[in-house]
N, C-alpha and C. Protein backbone atom coordinates (compact mmCIF):
# COMPACT_ATOMS: atom_id res chain seq x y z
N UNK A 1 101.12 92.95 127.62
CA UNK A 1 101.44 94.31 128.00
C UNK A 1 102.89 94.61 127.66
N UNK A 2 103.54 93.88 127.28
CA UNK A 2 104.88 93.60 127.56
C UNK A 2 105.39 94.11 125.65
N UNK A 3 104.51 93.40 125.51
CA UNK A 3 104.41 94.24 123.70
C UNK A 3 104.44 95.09 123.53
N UNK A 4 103.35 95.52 124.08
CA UNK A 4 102.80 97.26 123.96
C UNK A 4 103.98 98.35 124.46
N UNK A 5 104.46 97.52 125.46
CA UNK A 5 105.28 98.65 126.04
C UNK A 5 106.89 99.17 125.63
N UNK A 6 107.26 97.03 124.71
CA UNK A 6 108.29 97.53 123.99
C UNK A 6 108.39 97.61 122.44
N UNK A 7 106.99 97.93 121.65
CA UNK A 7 106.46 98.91 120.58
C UNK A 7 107.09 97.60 119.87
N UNK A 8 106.64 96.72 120.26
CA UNK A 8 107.18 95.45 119.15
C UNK A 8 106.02 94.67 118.02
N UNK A 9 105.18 95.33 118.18
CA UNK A 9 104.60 95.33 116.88
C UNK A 9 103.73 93.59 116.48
N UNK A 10 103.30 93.18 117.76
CA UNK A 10 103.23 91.97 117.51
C UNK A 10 101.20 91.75 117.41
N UNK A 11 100.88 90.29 116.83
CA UNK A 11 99.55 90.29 116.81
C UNK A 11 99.33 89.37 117.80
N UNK A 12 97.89 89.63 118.29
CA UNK A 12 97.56 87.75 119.10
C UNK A 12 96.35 88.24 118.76
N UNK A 13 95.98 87.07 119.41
CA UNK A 13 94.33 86.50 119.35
C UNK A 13 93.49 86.03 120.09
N UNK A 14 92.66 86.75 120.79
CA UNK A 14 91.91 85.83 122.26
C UNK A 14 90.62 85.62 121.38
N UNK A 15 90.42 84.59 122.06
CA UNK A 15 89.40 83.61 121.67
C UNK A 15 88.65 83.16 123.12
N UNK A 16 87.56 82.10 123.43
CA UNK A 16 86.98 81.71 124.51
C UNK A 16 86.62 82.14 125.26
N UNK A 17 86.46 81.98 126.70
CA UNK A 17 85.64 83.23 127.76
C UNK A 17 86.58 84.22 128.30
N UNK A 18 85.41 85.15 128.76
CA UNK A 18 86.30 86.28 129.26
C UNK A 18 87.14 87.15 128.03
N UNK A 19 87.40 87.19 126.98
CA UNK A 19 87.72 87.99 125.71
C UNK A 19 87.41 89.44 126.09
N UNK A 20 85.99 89.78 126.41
CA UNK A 20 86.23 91.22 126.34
C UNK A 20 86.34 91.53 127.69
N UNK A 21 86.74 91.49 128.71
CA UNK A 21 87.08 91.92 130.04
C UNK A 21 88.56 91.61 130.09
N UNK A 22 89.47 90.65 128.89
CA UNK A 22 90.88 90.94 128.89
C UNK A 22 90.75 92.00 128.38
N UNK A 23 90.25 92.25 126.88
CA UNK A 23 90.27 93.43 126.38
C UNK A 23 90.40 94.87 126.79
N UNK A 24 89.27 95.24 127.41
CA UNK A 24 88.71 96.43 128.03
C UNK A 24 90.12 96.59 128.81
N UNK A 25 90.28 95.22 130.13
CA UNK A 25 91.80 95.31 131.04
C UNK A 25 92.78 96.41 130.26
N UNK A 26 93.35 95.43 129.10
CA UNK A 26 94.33 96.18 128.05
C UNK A 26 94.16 97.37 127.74
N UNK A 27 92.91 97.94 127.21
CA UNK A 27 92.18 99.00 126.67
C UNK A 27 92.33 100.38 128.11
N UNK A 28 92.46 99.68 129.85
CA UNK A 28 92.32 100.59 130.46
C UNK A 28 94.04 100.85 130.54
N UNK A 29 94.88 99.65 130.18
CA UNK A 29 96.08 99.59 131.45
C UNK A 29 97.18 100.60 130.74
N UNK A 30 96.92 100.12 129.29
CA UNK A 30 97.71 101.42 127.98
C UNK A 30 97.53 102.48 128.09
N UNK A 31 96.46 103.21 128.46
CA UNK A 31 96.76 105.08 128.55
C UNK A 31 97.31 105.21 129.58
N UNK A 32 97.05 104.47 130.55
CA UNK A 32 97.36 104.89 132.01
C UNK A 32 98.97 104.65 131.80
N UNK A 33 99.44 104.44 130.80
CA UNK A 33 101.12 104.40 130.93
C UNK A 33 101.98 105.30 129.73
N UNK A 34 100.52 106.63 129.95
CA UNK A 34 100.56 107.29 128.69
C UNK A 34 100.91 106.60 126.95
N UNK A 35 100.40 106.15 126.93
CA UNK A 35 100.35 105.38 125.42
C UNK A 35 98.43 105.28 124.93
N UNK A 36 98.54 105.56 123.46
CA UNK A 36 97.71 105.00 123.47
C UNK A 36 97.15 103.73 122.53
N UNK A 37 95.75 103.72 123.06
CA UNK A 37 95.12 102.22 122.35
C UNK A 37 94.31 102.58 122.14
N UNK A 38 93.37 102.29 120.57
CA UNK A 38 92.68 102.56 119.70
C UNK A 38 91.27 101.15 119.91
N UNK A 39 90.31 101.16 120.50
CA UNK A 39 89.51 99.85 120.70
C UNK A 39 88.24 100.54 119.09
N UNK A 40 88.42 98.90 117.94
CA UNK A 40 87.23 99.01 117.68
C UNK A 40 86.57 97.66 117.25
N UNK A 41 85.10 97.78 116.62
CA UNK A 41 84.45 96.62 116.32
C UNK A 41 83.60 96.51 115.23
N UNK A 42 83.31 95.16 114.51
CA UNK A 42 82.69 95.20 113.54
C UNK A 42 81.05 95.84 113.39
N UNK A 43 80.46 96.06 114.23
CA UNK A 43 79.40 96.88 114.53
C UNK A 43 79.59 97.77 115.71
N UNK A 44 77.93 98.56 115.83
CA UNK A 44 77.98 99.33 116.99
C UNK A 44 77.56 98.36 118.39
N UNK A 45 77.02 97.36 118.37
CA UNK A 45 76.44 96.96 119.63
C UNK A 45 77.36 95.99 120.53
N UNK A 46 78.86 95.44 119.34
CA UNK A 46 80.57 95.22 120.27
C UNK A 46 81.17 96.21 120.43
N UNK A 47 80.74 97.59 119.59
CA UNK A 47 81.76 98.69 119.77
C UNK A 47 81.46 99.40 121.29
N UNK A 48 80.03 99.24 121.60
CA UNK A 48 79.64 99.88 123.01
C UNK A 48 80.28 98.76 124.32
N UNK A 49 80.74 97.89 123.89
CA UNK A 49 81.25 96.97 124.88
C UNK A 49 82.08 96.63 125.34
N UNK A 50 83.01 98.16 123.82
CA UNK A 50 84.61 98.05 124.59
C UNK A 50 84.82 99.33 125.31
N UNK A 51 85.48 99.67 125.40
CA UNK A 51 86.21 100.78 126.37
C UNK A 51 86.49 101.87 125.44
N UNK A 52 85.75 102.86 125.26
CA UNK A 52 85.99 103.98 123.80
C UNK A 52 86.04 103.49 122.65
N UNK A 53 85.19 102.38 122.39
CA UNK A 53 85.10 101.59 121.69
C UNK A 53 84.33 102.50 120.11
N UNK A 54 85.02 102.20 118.69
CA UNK A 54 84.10 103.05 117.83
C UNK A 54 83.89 101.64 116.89
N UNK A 55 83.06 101.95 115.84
CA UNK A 55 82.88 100.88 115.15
C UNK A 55 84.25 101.10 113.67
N UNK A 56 84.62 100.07 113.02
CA UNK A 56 85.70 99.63 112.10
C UNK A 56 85.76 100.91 110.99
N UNK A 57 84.17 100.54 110.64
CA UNK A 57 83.96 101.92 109.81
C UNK A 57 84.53 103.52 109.78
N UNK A 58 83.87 103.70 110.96
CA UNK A 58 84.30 104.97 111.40
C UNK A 58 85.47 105.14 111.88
N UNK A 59 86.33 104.35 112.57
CA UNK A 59 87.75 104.35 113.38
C UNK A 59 88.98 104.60 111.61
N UNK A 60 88.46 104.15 110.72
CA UNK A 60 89.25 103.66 109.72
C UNK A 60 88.98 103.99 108.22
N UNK A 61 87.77 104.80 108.54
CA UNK A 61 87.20 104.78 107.34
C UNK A 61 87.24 103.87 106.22
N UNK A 62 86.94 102.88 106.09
CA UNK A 62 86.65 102.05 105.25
C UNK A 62 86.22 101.85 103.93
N UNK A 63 86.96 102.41 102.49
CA UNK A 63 85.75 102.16 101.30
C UNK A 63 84.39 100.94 101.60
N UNK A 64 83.72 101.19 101.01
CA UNK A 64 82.15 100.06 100.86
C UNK A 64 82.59 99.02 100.08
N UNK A 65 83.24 99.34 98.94
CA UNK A 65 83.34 98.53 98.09
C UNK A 65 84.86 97.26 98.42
N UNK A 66 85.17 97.11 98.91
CA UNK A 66 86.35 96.33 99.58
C UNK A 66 86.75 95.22 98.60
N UNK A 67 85.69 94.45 98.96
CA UNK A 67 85.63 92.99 97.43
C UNK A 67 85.99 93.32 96.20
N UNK A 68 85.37 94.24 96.16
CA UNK A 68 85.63 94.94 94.31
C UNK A 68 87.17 95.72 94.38
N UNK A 69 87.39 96.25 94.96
CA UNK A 69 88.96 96.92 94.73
C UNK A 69 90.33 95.93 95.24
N UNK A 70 90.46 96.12 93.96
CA UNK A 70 92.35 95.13 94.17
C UNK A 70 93.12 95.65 94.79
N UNK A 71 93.67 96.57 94.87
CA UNK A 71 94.11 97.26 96.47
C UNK A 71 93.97 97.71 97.17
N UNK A 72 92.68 97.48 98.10
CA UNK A 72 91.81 98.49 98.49
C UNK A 72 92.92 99.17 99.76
N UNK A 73 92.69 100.67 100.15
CA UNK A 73 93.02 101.01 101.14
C UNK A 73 92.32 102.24 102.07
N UNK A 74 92.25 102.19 103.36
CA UNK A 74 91.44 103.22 104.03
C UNK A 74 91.58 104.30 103.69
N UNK A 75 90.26 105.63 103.75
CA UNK A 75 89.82 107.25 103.28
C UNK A 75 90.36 107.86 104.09
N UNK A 76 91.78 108.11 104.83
CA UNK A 76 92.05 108.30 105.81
C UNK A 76 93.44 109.36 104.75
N UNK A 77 93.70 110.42 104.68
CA UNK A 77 94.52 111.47 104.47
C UNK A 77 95.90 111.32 105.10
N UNK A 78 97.20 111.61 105.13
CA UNK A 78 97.91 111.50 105.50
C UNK A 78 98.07 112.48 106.59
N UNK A 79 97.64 113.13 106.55
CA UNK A 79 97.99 114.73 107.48
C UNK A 79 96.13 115.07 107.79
N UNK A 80 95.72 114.16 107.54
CA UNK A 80 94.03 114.53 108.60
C UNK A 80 94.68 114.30 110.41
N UNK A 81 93.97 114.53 111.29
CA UNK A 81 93.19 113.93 112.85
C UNK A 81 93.57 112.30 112.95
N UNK A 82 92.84 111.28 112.14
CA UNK A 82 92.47 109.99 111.89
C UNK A 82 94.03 109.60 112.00
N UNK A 83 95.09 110.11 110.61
CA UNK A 83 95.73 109.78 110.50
C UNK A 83 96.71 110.17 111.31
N UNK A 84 97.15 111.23 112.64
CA UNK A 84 98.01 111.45 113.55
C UNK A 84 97.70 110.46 114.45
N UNK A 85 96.30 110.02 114.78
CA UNK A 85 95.97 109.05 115.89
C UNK A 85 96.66 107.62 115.65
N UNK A 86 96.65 107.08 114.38
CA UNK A 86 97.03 106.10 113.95
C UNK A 86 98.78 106.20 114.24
N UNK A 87 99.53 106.96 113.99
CA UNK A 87 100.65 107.24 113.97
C UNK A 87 100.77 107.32 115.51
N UNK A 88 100.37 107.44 116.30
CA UNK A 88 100.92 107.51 117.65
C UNK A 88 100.48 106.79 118.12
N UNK A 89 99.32 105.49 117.75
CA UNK A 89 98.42 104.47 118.86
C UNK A 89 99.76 103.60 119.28
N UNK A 90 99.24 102.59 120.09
CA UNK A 90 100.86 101.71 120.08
C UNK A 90 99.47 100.30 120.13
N UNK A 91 98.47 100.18 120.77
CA UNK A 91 98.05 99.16 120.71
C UNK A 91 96.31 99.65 119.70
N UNK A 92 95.79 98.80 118.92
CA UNK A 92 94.86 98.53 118.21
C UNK A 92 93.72 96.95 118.63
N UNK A 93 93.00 97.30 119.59
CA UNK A 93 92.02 96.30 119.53
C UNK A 93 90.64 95.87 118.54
N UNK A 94 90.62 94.76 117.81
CA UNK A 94 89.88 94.82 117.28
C UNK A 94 88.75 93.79 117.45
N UNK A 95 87.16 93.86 117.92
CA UNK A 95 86.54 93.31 118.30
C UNK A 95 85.77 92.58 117.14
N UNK A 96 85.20 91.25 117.60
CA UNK A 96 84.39 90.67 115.84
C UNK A 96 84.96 90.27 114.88
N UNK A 97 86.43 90.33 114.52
CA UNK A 97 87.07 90.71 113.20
C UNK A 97 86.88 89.52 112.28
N UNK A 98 86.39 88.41 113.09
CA UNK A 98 85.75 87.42 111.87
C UNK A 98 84.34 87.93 110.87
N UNK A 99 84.01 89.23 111.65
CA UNK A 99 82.93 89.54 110.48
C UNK A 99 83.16 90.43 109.49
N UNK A 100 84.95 90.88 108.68
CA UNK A 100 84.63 91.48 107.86
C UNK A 100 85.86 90.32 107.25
N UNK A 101 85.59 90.73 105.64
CA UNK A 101 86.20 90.60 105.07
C UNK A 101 87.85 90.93 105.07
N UNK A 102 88.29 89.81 104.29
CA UNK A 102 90.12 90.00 104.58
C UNK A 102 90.14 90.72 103.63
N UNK A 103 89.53 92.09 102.52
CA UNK A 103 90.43 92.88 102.31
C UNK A 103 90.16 93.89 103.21
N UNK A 104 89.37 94.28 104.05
CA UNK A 104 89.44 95.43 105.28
C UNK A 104 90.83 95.17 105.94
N UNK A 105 91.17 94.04 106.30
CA UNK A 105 93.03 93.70 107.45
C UNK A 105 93.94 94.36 106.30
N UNK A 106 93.66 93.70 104.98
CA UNK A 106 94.56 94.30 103.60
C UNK A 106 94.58 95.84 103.51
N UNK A 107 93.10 96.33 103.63
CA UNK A 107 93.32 97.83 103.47
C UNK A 107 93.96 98.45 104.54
N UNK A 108 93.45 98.31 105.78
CA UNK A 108 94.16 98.65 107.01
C UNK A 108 95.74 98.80 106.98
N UNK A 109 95.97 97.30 106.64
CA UNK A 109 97.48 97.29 106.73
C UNK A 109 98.32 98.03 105.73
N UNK A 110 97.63 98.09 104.61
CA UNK A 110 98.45 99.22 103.74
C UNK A 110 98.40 100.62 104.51
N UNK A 111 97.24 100.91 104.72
CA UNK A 111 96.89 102.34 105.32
C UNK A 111 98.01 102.86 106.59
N UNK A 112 98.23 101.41 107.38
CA UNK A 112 99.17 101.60 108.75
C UNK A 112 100.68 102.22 107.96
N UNK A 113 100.77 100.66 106.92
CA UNK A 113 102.35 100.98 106.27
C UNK A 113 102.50 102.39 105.96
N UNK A 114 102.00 102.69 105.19
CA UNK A 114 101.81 103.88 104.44
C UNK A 114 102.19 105.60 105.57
N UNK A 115 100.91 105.49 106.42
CA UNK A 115 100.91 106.56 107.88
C UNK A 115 102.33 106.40 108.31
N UNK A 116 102.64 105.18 108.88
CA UNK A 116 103.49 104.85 109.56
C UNK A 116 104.95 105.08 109.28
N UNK A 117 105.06 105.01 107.80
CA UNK A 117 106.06 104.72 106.86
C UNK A 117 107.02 103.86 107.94
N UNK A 118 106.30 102.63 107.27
CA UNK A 118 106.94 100.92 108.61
C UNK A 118 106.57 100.09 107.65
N UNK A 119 107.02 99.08 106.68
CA UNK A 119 106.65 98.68 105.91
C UNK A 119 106.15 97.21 106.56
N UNK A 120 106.57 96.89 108.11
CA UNK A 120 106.41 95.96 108.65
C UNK A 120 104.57 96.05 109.02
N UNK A 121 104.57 94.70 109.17
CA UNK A 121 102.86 93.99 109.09
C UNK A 121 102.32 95.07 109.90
N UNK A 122 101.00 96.04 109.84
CA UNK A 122 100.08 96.31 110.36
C UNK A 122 101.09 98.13 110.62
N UNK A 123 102.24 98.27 110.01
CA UNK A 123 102.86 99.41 110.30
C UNK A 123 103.35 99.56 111.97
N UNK A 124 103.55 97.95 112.27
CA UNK A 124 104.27 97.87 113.25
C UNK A 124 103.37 98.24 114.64
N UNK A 125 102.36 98.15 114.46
CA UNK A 125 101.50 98.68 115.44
C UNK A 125 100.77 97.06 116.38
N UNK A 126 100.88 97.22 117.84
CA UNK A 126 100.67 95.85 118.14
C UNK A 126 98.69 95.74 118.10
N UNK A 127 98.61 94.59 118.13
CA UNK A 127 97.47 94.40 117.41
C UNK A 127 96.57 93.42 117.99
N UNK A 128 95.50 93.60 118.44
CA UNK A 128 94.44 92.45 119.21
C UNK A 128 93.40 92.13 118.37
N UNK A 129 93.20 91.04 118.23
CA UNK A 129 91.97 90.46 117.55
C UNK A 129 90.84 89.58 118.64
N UNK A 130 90.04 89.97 118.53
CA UNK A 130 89.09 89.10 119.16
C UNK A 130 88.25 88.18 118.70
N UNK A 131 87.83 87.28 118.68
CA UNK A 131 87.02 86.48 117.64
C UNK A 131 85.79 86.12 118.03
């Protein structure tokens, strides 16, 4: 919490029991301190299990083709909705993330840099992985 609150931009990683009831915790304790946190997951049936939970796809828009593009980066506009949310989240949970491919983290993270104009990892945005 301590991240989140001083916008330090850091990643971790819960693993083992109890994962998504830290999660959700995090997911409730960030708005309530007016900030927000963005919960998503590699499908819909972890995305219903977080707390406003959407699936990767949709939170991020995602090209299909990921593998095939050498730099791939998210359909996300600079001046859309998508992309103001991104610019103001402070925390990003991400549920599953062993089920996509590492150029989705690649596209993402360009997409953050880019929004963010933060050239630092993930556009400086702190960052949960769940596994």
């Amino acid at each position: 919490m301590q991240t989140v609150q001083t916008d330090a931009g850091d990643l971790f990683f819960l693993g083992g029991t109890g994962k998504r009831v830290v999660m959700n915790l995090l997911l409730a304790k960030v708005p309530s301190r007016g900030l927000i946190a963005l919960a998503v997951a590699s499908s819909d049936i972890p995305a219903t299990l977080l707390t406003n939970g959407r699936t990767v796809h949709s939170a991020f828009k995602l090209p299909l083709a990921l593998a095939q593009t050498e730099t791939p980066v998210c359909n996300i506009s600079k001046r859309s909705t998508a992309a103001k949310l991104l610019q103001e989240c402070t925390l990003i949970v991400w549920g599953e993330c062993k089920m996509f491919h590492k150029a989705a983290f690649e596209a993402l993270n360009r997409t953050l840099q880019e929004i963010r104009n933060n050239q630092r990892l993930m556009g400086d945005v702190t960052y949960g992985w769940r596994f």
